[in-house]
PDB file of N, CA and C in Angstrom:
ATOM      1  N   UNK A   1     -14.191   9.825 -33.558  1.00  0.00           N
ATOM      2  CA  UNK A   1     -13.124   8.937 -33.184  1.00  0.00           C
ATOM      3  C   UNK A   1     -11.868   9.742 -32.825  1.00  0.00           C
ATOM      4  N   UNK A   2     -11.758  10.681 -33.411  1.00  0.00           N
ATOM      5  CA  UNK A   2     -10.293  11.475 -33.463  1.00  0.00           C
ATOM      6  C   UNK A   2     -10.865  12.293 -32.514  1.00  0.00           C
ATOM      7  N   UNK A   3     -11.836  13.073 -31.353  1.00  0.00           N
ATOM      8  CA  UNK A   3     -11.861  13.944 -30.107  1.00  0.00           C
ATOM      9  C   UNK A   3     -11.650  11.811 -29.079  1.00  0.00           C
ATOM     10  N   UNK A   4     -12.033  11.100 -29.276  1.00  0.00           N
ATOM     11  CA  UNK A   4     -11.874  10.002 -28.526  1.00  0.00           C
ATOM     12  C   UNK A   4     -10.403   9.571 -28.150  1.00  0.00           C
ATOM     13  N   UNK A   5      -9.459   9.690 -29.239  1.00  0.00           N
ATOM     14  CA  UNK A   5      -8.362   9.162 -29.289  1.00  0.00           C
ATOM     15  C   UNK A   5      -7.720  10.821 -28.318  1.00  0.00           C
ATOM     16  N   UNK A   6      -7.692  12.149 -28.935  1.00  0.00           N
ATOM     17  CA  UNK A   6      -7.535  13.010 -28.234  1.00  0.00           C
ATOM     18  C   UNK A   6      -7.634  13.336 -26.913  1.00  0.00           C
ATOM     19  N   UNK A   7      -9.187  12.752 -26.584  1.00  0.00           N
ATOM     20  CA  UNK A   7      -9.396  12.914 -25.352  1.00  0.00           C
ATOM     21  C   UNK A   7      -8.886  11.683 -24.339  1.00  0.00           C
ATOM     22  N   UNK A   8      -7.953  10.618 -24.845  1.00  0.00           N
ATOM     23  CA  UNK A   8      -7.864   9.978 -24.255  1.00  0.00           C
ATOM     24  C   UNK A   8      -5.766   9.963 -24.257  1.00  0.00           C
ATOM     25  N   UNK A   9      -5.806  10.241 -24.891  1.00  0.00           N
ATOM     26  CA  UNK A   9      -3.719  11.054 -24.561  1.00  0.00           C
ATOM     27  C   UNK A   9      -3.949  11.689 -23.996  1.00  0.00           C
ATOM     28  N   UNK A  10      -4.839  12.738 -23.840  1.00  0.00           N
ATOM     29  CA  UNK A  10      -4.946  14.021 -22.499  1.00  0.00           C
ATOM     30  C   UNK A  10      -4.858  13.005 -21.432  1.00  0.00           C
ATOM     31  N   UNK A  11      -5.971  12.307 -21.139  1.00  0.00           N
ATOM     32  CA  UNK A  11      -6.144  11.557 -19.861  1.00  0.00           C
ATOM     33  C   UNK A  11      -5.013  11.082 -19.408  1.00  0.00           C
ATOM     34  N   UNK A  12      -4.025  10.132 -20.212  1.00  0.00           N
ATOM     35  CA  UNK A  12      -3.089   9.650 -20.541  1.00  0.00           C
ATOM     36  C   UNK A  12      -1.493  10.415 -19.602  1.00  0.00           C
ATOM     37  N   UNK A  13      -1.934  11.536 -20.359  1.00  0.00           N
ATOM     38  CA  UNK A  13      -0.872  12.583 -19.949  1.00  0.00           C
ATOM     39  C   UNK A  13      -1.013  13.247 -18.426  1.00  0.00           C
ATOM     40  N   UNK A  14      -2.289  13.295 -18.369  1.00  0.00           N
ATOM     41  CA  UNK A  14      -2.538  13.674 -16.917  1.00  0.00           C
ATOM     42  C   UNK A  14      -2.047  12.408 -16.384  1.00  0.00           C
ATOM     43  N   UNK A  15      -2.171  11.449 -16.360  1.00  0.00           N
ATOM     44  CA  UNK A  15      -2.006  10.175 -15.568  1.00  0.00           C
ATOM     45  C   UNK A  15      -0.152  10.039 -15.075  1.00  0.00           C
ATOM     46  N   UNK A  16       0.057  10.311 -16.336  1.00  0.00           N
ATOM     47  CA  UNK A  16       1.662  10.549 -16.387  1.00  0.00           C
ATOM     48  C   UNK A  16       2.396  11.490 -15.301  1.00  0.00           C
ATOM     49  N   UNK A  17       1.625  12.374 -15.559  1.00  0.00           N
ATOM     50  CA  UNK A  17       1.900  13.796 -14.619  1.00  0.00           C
ATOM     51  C   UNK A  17       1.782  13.846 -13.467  1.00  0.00           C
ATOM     52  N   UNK A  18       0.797  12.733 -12.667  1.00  0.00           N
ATOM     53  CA  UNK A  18       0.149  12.470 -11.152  1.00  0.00           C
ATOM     54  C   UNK A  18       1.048  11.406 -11.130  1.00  0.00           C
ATOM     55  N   UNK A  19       1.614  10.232 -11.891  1.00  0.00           N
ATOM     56  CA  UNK A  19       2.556   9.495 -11.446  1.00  0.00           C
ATOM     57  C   UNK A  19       3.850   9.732 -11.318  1.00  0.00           C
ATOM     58  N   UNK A  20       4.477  10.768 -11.888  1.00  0.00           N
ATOM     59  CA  UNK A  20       5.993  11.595 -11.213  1.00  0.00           C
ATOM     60  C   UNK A  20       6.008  12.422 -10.307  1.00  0.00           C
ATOM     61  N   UNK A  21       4.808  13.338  -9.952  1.00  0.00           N
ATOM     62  CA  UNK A  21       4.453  13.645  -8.896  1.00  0.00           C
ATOM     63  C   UNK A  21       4.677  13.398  -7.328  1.00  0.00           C
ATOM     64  N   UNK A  22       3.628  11.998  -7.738  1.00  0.00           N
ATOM     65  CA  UNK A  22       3.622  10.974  -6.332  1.00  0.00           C
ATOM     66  C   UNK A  22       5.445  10.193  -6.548  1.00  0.00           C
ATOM     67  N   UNK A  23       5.916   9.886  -7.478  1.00  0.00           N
ATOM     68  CA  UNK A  23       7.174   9.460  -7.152  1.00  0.00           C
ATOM     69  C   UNK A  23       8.363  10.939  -6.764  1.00  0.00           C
ATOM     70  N   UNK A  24       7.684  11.979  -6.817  1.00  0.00           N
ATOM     71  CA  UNK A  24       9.311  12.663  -6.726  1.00  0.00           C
ATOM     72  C   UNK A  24       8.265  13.270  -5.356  1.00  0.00           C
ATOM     73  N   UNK A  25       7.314  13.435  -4.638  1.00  0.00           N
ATOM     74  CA  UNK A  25       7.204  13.213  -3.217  1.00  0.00           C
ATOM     75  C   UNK A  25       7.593  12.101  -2.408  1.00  0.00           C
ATOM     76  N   UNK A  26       7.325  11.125  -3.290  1.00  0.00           N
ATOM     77  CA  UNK A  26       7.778   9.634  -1.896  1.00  0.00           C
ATOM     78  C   UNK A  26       9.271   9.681  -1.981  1.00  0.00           C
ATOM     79  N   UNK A  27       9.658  10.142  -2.979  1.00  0.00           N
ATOM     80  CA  UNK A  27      11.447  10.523  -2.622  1.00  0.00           C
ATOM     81  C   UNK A  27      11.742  11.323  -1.557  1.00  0.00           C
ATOM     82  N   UNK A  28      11.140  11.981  -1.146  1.00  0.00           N
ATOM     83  CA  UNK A  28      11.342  12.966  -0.486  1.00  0.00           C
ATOM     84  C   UNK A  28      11.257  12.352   1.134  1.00  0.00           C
ATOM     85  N   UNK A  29      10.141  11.294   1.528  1.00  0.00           N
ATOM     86  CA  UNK A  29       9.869  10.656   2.258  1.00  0.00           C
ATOM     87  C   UNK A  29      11.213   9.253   2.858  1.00  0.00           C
ATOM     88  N   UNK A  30      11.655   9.520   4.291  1.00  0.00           N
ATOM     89  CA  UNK A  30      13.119   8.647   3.905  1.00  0.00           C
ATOM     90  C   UNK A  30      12.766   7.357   4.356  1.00  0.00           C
ATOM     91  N   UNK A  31      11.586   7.108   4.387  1.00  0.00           N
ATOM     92  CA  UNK A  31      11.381   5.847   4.776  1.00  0.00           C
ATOM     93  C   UNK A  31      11.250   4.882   3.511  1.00  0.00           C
ATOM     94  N   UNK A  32      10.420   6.083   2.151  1.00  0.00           N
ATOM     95  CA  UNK A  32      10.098   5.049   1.276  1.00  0.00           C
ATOM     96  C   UNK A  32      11.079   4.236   0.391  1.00  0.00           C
ATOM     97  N   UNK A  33      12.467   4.929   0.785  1.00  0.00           N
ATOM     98  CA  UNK A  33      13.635   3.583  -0.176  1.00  0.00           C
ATOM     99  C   UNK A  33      13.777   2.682   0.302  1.00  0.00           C
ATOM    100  N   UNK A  34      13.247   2.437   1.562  1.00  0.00           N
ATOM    101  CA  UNK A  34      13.259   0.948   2.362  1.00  0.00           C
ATOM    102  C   UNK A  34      12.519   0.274   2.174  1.00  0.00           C
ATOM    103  N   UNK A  35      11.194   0.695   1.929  1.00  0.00           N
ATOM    104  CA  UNK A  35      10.050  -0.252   1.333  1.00  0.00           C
ATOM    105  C   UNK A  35      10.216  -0.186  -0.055  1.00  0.00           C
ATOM    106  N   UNK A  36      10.735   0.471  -0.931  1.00  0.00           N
ATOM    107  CA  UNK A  36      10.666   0.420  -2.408  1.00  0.00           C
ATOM    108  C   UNK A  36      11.926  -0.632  -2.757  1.00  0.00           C
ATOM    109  N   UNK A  37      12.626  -1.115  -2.060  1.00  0.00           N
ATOM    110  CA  UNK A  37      13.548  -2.006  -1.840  1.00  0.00           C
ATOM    111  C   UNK A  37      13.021  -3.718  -1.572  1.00  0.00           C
ATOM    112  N   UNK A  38      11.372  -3.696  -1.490  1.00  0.00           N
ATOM    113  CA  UNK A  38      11.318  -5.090  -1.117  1.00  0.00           C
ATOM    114  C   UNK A  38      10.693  -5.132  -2.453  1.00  0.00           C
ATOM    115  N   UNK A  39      10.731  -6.455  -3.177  1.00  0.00           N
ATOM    116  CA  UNK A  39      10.373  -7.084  -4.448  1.00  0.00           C
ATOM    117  C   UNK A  39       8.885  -7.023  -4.821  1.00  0.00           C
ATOM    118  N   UNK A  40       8.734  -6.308  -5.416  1.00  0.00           N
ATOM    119  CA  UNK A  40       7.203  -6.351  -5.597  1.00  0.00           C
ATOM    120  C   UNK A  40       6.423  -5.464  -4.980  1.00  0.00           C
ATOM    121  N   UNK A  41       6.800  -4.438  -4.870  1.00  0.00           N
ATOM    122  CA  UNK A  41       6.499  -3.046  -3.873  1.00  0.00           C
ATOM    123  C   UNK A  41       6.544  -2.075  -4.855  1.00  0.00           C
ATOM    124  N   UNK A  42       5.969  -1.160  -5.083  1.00  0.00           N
ATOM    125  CA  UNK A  42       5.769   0.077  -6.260  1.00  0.00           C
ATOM    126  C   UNK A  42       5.877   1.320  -5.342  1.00  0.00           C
ATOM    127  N   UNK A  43       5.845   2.180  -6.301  1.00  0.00           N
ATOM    128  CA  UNK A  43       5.836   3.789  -5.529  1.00  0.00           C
ATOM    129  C   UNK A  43       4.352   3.824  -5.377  1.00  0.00           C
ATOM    130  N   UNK A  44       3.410   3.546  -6.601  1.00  0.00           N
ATOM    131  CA  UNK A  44       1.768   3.798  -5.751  1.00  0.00           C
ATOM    132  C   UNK A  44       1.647   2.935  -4.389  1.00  0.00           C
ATOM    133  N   UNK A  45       1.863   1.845  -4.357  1.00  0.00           N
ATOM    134  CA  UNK A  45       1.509   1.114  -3.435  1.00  0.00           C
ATOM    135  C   UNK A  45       1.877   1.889  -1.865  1.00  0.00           C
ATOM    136  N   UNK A  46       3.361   1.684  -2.184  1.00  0.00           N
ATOM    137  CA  UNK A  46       4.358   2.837  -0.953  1.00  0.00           C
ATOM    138  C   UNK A  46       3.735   4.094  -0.608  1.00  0.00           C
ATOM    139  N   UNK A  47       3.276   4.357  -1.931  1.00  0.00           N
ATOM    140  CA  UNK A  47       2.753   6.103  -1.672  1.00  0.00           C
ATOM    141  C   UNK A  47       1.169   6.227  -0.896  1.00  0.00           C
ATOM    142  N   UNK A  48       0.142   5.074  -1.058  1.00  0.00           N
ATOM    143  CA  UNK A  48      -0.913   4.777  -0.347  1.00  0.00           C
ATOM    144  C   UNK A  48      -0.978   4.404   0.962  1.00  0.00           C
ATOM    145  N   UNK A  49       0.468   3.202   1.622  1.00  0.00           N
ATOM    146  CA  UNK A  49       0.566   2.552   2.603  1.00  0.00           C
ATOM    147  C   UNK A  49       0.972   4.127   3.613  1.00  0.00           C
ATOM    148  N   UNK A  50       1.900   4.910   3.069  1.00  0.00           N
ATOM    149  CA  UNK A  50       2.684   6.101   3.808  1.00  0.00           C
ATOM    150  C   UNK A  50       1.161   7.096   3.919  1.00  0.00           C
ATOM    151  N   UNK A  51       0.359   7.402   2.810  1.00  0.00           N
ATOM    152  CA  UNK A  51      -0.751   8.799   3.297  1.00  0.00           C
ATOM    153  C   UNK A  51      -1.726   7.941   4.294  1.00  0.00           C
ATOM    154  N   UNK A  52      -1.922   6.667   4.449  1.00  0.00           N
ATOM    155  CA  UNK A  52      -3.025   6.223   5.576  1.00  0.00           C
ATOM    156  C   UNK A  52      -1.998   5.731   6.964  1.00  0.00           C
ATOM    157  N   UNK A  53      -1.190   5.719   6.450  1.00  0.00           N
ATOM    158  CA  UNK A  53      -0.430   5.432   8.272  1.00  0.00           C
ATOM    159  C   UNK A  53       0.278   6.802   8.719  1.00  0.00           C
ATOM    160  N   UNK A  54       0.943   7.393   7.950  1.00  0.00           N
ATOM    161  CA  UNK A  54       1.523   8.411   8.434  1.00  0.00           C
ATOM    162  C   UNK A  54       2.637   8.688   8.497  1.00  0.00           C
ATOM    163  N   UNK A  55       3.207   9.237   9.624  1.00  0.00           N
ATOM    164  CA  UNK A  55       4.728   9.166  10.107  1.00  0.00           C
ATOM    165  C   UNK A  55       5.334   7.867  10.858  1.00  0.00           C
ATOM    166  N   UNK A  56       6.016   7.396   9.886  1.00  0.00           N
ATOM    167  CA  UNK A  56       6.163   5.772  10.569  1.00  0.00           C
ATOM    168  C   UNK A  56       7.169   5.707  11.992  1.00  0.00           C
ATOM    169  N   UNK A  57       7.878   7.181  12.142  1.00  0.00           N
ATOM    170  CA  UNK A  57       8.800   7.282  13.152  1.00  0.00           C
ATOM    171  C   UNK A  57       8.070   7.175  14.795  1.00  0.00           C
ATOM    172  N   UNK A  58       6.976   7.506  14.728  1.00  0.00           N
ATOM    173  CA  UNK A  58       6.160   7.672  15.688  1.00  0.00           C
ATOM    174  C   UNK A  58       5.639   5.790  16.130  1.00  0.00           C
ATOM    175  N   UNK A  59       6.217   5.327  15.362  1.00  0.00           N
ATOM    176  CA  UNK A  59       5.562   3.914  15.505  1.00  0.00           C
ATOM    177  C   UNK A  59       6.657   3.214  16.334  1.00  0.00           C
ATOM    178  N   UNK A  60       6.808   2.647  17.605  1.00  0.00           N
ATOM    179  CA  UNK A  60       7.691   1.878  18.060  1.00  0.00           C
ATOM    180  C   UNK A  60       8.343   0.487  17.554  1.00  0.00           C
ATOM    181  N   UNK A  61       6.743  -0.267  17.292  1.00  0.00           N
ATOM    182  CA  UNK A  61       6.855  -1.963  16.632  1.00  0.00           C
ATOM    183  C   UNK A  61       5.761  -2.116  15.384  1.00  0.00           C
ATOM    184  N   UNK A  62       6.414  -2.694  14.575  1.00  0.00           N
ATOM    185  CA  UNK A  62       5.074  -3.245  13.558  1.00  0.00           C
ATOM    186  C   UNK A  62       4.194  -3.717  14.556  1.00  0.00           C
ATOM    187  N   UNK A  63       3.891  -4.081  15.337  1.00  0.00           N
ATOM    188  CA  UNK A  63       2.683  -4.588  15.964  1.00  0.00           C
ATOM    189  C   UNK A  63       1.670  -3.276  16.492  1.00  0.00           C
ATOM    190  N   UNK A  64       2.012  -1.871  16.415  1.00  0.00           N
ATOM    191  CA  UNK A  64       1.632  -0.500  16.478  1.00  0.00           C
ATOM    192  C   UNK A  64       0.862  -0.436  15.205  1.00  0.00           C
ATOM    193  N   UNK A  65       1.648  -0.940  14.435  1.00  0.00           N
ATOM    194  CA  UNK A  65       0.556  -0.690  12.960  1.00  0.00           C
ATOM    195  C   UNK A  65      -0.331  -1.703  12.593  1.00  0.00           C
ATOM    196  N   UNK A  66      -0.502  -2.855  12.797  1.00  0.00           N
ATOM    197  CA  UNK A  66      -0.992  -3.912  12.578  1.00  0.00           C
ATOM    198  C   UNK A  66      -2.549  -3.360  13.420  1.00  0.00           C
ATOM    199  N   UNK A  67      -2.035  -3.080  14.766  1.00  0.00           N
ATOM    200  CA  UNK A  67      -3.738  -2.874  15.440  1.00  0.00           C
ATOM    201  C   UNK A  67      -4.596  -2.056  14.658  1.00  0.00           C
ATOM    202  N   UNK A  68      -4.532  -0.992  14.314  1.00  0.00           N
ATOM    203  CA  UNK A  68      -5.581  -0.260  13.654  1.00  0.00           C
ATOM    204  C   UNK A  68      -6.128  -1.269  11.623  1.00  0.00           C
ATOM    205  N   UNK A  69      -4.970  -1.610  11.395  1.00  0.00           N
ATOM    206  CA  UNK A  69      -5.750  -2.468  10.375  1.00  0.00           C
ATOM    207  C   UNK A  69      -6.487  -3.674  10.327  1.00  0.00           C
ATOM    208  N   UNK A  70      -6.118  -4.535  12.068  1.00  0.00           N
ATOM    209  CA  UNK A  70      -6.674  -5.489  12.752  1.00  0.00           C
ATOM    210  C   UNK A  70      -6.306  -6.430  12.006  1.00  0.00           C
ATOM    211  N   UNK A  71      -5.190  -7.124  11.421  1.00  0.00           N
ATOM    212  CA  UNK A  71      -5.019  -8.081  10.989  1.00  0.00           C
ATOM    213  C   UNK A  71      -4.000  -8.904  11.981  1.00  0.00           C
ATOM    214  N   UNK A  72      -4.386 -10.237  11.606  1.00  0.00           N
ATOM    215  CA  UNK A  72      -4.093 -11.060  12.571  1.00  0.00           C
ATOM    216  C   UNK A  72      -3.842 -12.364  11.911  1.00  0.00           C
ATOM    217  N   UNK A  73      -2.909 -13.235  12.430  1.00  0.00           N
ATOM    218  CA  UNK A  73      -3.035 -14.534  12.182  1.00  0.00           C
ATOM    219  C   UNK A  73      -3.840 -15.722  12.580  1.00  0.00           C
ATOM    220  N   UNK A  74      -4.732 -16.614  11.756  1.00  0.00           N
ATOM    221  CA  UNK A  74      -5.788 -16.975  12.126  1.00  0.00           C
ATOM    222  C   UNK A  74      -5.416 -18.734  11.719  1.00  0.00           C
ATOM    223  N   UNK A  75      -5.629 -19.429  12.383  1.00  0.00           N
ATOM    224  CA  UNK A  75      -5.914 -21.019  12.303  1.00  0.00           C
ATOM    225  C   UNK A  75      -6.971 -21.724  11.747  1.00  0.00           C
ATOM    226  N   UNK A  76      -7.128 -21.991  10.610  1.00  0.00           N
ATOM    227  CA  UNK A  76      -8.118 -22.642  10.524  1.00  0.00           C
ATOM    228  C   UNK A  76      -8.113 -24.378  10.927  1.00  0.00           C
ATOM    229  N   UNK A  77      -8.469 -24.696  11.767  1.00  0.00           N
ATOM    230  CA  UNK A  77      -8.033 -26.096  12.263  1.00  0.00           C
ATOM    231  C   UNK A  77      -9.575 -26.529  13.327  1.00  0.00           C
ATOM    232  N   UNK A  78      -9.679 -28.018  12.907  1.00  0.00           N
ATOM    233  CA  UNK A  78     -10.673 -28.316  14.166  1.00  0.00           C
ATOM    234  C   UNK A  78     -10.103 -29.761  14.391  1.00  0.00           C
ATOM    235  N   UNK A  79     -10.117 -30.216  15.897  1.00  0.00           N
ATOM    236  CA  UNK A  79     -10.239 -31.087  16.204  1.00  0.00           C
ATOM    237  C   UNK A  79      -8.309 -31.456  15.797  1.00  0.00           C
ATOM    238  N   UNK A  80      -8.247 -32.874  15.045  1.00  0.00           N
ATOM    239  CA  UNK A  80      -6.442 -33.340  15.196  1.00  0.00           C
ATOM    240  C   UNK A  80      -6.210 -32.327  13.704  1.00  0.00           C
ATOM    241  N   UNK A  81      -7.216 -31.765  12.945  1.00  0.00           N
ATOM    242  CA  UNK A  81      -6.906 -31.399  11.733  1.00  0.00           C
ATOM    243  C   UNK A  81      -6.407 -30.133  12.031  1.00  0.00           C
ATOM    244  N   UNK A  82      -4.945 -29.651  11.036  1.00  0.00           N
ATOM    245  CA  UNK A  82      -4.562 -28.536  11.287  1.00  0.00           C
ATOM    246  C   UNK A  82      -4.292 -28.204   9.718  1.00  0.00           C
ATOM    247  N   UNK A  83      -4.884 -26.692   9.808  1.00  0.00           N
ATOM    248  CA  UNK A  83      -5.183 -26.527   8.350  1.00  0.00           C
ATOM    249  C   UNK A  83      -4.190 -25.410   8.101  1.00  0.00           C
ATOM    250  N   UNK A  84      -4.115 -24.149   6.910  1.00  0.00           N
ATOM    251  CA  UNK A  84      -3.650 -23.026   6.973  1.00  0.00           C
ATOM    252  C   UNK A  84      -3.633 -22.406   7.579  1.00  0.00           C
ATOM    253  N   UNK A  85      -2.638 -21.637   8.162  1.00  0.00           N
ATOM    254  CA  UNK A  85      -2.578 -20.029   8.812  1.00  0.00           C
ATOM    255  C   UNK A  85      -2.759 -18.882   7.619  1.00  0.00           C
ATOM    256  N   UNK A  86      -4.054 -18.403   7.961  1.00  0.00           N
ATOM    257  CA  UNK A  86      -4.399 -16.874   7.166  1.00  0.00           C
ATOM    258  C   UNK A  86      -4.326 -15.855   8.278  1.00  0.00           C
ATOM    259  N   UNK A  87      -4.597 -14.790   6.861  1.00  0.00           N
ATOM    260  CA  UNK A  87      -4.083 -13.778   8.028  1.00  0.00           C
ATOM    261  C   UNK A  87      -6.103 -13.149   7.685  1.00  0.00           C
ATOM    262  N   UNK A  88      -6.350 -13.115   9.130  1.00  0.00           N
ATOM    263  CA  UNK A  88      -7.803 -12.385   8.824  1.00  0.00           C
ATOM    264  C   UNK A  88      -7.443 -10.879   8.750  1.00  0.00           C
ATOM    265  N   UNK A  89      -8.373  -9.908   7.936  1.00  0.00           N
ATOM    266  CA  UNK A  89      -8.647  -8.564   7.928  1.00  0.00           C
ATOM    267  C   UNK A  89      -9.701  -7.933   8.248  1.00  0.00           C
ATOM    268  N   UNK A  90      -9.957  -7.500   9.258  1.00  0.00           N
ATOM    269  CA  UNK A  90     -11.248  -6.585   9.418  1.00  0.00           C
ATOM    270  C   UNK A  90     -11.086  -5.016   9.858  1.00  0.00           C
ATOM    271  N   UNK A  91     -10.105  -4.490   9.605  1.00  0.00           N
ATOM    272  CA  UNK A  91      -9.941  -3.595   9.772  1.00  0.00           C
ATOM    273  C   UNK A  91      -9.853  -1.934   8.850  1.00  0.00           C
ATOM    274  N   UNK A  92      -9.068  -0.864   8.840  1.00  0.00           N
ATOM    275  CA  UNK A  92      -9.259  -0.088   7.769  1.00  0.00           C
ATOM    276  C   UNK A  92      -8.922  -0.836   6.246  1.00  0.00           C
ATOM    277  N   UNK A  93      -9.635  -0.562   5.369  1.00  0.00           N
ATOM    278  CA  UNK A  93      -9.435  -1.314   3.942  1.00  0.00           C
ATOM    279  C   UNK A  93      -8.562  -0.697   3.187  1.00  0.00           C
ATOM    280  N   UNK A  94      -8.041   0.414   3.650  1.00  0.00           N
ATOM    281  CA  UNK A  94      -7.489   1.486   2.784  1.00  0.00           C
ATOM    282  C   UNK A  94      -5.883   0.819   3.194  1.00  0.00           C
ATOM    283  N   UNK A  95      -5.844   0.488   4.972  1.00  0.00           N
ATOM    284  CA  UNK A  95      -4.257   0.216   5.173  1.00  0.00           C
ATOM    285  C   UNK A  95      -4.100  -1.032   4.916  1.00  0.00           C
TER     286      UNK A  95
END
């Protein structure tokens, strides 16, 4: 029980160590105080969205980034019935 509990503060501590890490790189990044600024936005999250898209300067319109993750707004409606707008995803799972 006591190498269990041990071996699991190590883990613990490593975890710690990879999460100041990734926050004192996305500092470094000047885009990410703009997204770490919307409610409900984290540094992992920020720090995943920034290593699969990239350099966001290179991007003219959100609609530049949207194509490669292929999401889109979708209707579900037939006939006089008009139902929700979702957004479909078929694109990279990672962005």
């Amino acid at each position: 029980m006591k190498r269990l509990f041990a071996d699991y503060e190590y883990k613990m501590a490593q975890l710690e160590f990879v999460k100041e890490e990734i926050e004192s790189l996305c500092k470094k990044i000047p885009e990410s105080d703009q997204m770490l600024a919307i409610k409900g936005i984290g540094v992992i999250t920020v720090a995943g969205f920034l290593a699969e898209v990239g350099d966001m300067r290179r991007f003219e319109s959100p609609r530049q980034i949207q194509k490669p993750a292929e999401l889109s707004l979708r209707e579900n409606s037939s006939g006089k019935h008009k139902r929700q707008t979702i957004i479909s995803k078929r694109g990279r799972n990672e962005l």
